[in-house]
Protein backbone atom coordinates (compact mmCIF):
# COMPACT_ATOMS: atom_id res chain seq x y z
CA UNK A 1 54.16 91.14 42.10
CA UNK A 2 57.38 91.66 43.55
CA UNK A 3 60.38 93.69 42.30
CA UNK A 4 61.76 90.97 39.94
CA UNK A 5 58.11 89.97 38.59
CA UNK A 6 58.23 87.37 40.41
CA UNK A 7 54.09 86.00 41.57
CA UNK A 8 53.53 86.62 45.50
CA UNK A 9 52.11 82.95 47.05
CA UNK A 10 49.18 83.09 48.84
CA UNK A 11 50.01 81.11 52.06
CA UNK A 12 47.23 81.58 55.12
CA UNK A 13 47.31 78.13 57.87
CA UNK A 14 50.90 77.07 57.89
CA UNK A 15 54.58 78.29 57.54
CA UNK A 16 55.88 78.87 54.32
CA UNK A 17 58.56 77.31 52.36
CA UNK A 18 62.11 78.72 51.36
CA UNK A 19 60.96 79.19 48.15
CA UNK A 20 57.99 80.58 49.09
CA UNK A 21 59.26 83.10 51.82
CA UNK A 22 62.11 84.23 49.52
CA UNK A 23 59.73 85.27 47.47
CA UNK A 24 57.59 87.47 49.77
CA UNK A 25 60.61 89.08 51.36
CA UNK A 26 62.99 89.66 47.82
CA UNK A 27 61.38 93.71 47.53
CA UNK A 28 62.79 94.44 51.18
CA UNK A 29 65.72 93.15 50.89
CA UNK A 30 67.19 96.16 48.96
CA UNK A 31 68.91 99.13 50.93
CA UNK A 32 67.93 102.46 50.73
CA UNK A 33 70.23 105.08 50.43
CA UNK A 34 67.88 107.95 52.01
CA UNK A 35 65.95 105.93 54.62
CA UNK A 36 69.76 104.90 55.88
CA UNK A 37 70.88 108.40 55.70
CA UNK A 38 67.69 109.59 57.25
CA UNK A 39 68.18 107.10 60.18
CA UNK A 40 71.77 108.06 60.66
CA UNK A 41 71.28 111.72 61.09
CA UNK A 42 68.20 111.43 63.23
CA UNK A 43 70.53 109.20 65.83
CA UNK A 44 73.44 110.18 65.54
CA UNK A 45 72.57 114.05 65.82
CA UNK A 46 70.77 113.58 68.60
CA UNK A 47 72.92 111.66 70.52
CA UNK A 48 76.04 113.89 70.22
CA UNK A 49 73.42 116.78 71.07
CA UNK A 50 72.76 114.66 74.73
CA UNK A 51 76.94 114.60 75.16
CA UNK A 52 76.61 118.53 74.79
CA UNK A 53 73.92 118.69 76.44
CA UNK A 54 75.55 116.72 79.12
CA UNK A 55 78.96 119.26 78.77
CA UNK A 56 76.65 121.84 79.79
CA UNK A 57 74.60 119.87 82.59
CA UNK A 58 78.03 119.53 84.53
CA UNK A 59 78.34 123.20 84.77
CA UNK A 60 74.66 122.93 86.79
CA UNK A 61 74.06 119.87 88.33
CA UNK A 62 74.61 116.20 88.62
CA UNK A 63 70.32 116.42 88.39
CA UNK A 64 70.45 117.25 84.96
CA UNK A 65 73.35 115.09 83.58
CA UNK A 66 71.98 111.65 84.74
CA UNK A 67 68.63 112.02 83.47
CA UNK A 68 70.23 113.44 79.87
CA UNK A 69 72.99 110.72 80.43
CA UNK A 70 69.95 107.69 80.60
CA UNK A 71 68.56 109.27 77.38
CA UNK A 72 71.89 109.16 75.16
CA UNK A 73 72.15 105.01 76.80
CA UNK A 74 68.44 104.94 75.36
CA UNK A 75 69.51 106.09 72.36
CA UNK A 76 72.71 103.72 71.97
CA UNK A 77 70.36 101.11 71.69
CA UNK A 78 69.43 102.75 68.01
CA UNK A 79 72.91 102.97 67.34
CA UNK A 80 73.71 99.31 67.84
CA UNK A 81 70.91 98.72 65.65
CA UNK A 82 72.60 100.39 62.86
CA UNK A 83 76.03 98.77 63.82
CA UNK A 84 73.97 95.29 64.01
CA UNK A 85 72.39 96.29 60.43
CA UNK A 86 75.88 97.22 59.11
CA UNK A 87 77.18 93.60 60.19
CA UNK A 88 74.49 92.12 58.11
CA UNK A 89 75.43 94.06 54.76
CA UNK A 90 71.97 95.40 54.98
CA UNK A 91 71.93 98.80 55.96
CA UNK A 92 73.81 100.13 52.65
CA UNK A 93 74.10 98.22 49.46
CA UNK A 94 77.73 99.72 49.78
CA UNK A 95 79.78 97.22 51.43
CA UNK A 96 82.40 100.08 52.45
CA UNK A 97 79.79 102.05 53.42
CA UNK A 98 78.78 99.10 55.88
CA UNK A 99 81.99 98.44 56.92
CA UNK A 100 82.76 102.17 57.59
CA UNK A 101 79.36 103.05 59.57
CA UNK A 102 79.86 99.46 61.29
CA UNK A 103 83.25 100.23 62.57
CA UNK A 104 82.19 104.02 63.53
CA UNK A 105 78.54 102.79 65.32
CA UNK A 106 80.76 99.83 67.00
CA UNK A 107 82.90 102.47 68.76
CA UNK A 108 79.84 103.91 70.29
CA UNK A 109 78.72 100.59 71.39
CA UNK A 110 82.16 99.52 72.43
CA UNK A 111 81.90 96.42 69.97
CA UNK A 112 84.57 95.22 67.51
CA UNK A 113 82.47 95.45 64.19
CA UNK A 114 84.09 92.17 62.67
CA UNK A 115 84.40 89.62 65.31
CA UNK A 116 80.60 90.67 66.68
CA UNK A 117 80.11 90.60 62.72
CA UNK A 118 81.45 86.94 62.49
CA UNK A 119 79.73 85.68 66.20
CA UNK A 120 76.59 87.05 65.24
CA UNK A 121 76.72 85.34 62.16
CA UNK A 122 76.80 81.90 64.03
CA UNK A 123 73.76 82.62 66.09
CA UNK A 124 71.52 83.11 63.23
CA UNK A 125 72.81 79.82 61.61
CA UNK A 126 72.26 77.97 64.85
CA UNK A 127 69.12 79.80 66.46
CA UNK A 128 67.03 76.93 68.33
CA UNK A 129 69.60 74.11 67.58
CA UNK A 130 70.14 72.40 71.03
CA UNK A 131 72.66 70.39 69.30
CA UNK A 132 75.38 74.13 68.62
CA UNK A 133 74.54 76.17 71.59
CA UNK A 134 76.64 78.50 73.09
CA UNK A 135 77.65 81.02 70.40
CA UNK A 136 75.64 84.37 70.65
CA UNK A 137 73.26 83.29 72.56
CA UNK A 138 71.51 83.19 76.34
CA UNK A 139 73.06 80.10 78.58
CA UNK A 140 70.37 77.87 78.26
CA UNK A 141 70.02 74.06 79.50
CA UNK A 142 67.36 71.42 79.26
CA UNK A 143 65.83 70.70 82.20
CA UNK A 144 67.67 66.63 82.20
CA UNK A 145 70.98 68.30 81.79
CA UNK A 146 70.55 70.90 84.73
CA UNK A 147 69.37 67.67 87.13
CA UNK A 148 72.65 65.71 85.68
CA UNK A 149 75.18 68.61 85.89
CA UNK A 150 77.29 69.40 88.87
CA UNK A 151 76.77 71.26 92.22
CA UNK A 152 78.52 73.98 91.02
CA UNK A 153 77.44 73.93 87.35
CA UNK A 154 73.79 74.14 88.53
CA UNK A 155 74.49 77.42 90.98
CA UNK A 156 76.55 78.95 88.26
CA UNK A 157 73.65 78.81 85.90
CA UNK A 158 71.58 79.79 88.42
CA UNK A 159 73.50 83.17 88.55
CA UNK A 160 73.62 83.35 85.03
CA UNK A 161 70.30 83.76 85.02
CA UNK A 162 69.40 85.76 87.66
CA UNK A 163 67.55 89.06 86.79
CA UNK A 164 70.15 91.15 88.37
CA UNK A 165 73.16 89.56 86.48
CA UNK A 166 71.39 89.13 83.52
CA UNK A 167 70.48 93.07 83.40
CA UNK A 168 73.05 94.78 85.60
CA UNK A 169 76.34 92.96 85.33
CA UNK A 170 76.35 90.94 82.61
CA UNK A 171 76.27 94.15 80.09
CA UNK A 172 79.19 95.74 81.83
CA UNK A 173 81.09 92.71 81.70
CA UNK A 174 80.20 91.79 78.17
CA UNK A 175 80.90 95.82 76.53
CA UNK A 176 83.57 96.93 78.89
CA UNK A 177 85.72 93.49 79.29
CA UNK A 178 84.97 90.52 76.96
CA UNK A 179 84.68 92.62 74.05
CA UNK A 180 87.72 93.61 74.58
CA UNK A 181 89.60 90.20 74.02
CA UNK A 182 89.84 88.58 70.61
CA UNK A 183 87.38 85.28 70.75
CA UNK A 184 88.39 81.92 69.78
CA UNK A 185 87.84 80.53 66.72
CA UNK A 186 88.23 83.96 64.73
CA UNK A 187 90.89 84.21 61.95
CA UNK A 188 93.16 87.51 61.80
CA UNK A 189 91.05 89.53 60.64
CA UNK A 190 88.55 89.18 63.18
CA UNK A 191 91.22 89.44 65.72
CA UNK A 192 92.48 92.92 64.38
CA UNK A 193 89.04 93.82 64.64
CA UNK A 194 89.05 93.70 68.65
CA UNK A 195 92.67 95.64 68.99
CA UNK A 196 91.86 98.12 66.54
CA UNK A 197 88.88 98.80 68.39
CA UNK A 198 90.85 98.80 71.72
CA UNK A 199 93.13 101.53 70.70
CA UNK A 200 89.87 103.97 68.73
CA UNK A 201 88.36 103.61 71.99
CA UNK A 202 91.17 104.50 74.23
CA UNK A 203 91.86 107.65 72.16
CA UNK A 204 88.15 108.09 72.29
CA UNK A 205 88.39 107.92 76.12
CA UNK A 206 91.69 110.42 76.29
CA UNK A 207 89.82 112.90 73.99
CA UNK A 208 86.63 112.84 76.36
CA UNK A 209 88.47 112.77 79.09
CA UNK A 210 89.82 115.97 78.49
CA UNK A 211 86.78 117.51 77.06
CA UNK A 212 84.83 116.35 80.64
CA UNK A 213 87.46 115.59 82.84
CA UNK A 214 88.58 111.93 83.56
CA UNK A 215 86.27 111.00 86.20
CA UNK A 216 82.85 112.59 85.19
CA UNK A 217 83.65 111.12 81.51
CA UNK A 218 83.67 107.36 83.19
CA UNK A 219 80.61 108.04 85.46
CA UNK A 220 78.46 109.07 82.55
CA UNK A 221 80.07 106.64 80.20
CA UNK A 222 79.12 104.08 82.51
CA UNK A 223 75.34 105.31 82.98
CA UNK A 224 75.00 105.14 79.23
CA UNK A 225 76.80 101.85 79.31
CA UNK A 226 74.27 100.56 82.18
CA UNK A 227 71.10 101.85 80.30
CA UNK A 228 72.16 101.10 76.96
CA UNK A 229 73.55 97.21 77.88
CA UNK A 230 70.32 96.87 80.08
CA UNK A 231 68.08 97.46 77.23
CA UNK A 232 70.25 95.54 74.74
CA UNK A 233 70.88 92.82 76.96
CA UNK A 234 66.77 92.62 77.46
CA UNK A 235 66.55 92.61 74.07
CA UNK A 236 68.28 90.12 73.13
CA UNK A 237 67.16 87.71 76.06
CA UNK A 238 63.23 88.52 74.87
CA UNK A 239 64.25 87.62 71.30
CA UNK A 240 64.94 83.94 72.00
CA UNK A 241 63.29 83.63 75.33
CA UNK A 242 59.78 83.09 75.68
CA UNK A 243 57.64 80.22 77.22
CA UNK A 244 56.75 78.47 73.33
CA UNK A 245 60.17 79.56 71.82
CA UNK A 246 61.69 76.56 69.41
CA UNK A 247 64.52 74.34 70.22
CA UNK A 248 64.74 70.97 68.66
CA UNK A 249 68.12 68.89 67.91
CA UNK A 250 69.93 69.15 64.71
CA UNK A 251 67.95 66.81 63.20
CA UNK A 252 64.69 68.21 63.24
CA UNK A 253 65.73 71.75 63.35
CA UNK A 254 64.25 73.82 60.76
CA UNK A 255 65.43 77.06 59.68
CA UNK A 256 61.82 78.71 58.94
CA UNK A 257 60.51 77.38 62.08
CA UNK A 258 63.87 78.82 64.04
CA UNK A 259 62.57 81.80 62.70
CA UNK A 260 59.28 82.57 63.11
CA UNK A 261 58.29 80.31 66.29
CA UNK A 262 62.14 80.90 67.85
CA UNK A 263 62.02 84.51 67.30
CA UNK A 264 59.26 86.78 68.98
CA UNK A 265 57.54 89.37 67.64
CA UNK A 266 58.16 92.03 69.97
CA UNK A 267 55.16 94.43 70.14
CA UNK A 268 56.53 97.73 71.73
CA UNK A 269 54.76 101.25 71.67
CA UNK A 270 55.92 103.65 69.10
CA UNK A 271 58.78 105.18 70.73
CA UNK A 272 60.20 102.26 71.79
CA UNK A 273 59.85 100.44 68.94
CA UNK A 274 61.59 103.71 67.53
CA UNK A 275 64.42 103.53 69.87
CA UNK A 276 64.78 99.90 69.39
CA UNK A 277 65.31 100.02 65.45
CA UNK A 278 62.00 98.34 65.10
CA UNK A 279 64.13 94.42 66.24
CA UNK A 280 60.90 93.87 67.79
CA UNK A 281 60.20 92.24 64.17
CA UNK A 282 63.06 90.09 65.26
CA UNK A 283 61.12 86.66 63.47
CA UNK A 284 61.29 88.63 59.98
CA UNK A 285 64.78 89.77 60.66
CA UNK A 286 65.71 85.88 61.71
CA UNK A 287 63.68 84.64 58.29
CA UNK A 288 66.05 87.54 56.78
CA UNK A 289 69.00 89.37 58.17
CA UNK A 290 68.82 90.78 54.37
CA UNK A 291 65.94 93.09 55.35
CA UNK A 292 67.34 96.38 56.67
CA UNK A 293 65.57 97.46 60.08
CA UNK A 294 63.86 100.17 58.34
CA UNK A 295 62.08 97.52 56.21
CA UNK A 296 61.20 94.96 58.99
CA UNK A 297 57.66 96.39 59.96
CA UNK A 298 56.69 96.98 56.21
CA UNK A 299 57.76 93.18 55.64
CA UNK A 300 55.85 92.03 58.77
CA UNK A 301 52.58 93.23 57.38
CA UNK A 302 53.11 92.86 53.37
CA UNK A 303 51.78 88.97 54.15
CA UNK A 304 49.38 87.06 56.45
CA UNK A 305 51.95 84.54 56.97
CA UNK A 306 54.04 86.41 59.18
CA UNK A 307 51.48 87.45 61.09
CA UNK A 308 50.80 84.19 62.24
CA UNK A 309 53.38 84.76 64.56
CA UNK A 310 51.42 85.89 68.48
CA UNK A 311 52.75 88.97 69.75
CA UNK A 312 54.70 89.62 72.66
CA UNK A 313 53.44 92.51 74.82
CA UNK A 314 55.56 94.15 77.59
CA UNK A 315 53.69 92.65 80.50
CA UNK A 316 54.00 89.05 78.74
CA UNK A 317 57.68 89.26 78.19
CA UNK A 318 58.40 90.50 81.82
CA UNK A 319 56.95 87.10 82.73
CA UNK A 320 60.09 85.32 80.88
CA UNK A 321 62.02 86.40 83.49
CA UNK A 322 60.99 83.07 85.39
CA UNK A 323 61.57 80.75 82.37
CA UNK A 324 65.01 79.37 82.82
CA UNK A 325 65.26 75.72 81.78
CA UNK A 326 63.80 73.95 77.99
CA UNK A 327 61.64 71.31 79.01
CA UNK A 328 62.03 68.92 76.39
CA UNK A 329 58.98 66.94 77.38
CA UNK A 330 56.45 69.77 76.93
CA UNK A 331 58.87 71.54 74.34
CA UNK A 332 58.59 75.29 76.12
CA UNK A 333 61.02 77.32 78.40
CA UNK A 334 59.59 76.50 81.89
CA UNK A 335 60.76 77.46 85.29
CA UNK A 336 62.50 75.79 88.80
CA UNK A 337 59.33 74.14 89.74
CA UNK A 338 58.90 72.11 86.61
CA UNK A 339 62.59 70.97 87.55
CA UNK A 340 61.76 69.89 90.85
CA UNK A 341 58.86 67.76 89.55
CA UNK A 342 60.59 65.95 87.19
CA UNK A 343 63.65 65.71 89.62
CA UNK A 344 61.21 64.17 92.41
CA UNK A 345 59.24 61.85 89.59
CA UNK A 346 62.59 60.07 88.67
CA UNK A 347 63.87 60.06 92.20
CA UNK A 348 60.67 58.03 92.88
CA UNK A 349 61.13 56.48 89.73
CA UNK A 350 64.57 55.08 91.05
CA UNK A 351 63.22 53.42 94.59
């Protein structure tokens, strides 16, 4: 039974309805106070323990600060977790409390709690649609539309997806610049967001500044920027990125399927998954944004169903990497030399 009385389907060989997931996932769906206090102080405490730790290092050596500087990026990642959780309305029941810990976790994550808030929203409602791509989510084209686009189209995809950009630049440029400037589409509010941000962090940076001096506050800003946006950025791309992920066009997209075959199931080891704020249960969380990240492992395992879904393991995901185009044909991510096939079939075709 769950918390409203409510009878628990048994579902075993397929994916379940709405009305039948809703059901499973109702009981995790409601915030709890402790576990969300719990998870605050055992990130946040630790994390401005690293910055003193760090205050200290630069008395010694530049030997200790990076290592203790990597840690406090690793640890961002559990902070934007929270913020990400905060966005949802599912970290508190509180919607102040939300909006306060959003705003507060956002300025450690250089993100403007209500315009991520409102993007992110758009992503879940359009995860796997090829038909509303480009909101929230990894560049991604079909393998026709990369052989019909443009010189320069194809070689600026290219670098979009190139391991280096994807994983060194790209985070810098998305936390340090495009976060900074109010997106389209957004209404005031979301707007504000992005300025009001702008100034917390700029007397953020002035008070650091002269707690650290200028330039050692920007170098190990930026090495907790790197790590952090590195693993986030990783993430993210392994979340929606695999060789069977699910794409289909608005008219045969399906928002269970989205979820469970478009999302992975991220199997990381213990500290990891720790550091991550357990997203690797990112197809319950999809199914869900409801379920606070505390709750997503419980929910994964309360019903056969969702573990249908095959786990990712760290050695299969690093294979992703090479899967840059969605082959509509075989319906799976597939790389360059799948292009070049079908490229050379319909050049043949064409004689």
């Amino acid at each position: 039974m769950n918390m409203s009385g409510a009878s628990i389907p048994t579902l075993t060989a397929r994916f379940p309805t709405v009305a039948e997931w809703k059901v499973i996932v109702a009981k995790f769906q409601q915030p709890s106070l402790w576990r969300a206090v719990v998870q605050l102080v055992n990130t946040l405490v630790p994390y401005v323990l690293l910055w003193a730790g760090i205050y200290w290092a630069l008395q010694v050596s530049w030997w200790l600060v990076v290592p203790l500087a990597m840690m406090a990026g690793a640890l961002v990642v559990r902070v934007f977790i929270i913020f990400h959780d905060c966005g949802h309305g599912s970290f508190f029941k509180s919607k102040r409390a939300n909006d306060i810990v959003g705003f507060i976790t956002g300025m450690l994550t250089f993100t403007p709690y209500y315009q991520w808030r409102w993007e992110h929203s758009l992503h879940h409602a359009t995860t796997g649609n090829l038909d509303k791509r480009g909101i929230g989510d990894v560049w991604t084209m079909t393998v026709q539309e990369y052989i019909e686009s443009s010189r320069w189209k194809r070689f600026a995809y290219k670098l979009a997806r190139n391991p280096i950009v994807l994983l060194v630049i790209a985070p810098f440029v998305l936390f340090v610049i495009l976060q900074r400037i109010p997106a389209k589409g957004g209404d005031a509010r979301e707007k504000n967001s992005v300025w009001y941000m702008n100034l917390a962090l700029l007397a953020l940076a002035v008070v650091m500044s002269s707690i650290y001096g200028l330039m050692n506050y920007l170098i190990v800003q930026g090495i907790i920027t790197g790590v952090s946006g590195a693993c986030g950025v990783w993430l993210f791309y392994i979340q929606h990125q695999f060789e069977d992920a699910y794409w289909e066009s608005h008219e045969e997209w399906d928002y269970t399927e989205a979820a469970l075959q478009g999302s992975s199931y991220y199997k990381l080891p213990r500290v990891l998954q720790w550091l991550s704020g357990n997203i690797g249960f990112h197809h319950i969380h999809h199914l869900s944004s409801r379920i606070p990240n505390y709750y997503l492992e419980r929910c994964h395992y309360s019903h056969p169903v969702f573990q249908q879904v095959k786990p990712i393991t760290i050695r299969v995901s690093l294979k992703s990497l090479w899967f840059r185009l969605w082959d509509e044909q075989q319906k799976k991510l597939v790389g360059w030399r799948r292009m070049r096939e079908i490229r050379k079939q319909k050049m043949k075709d064409e004689l």
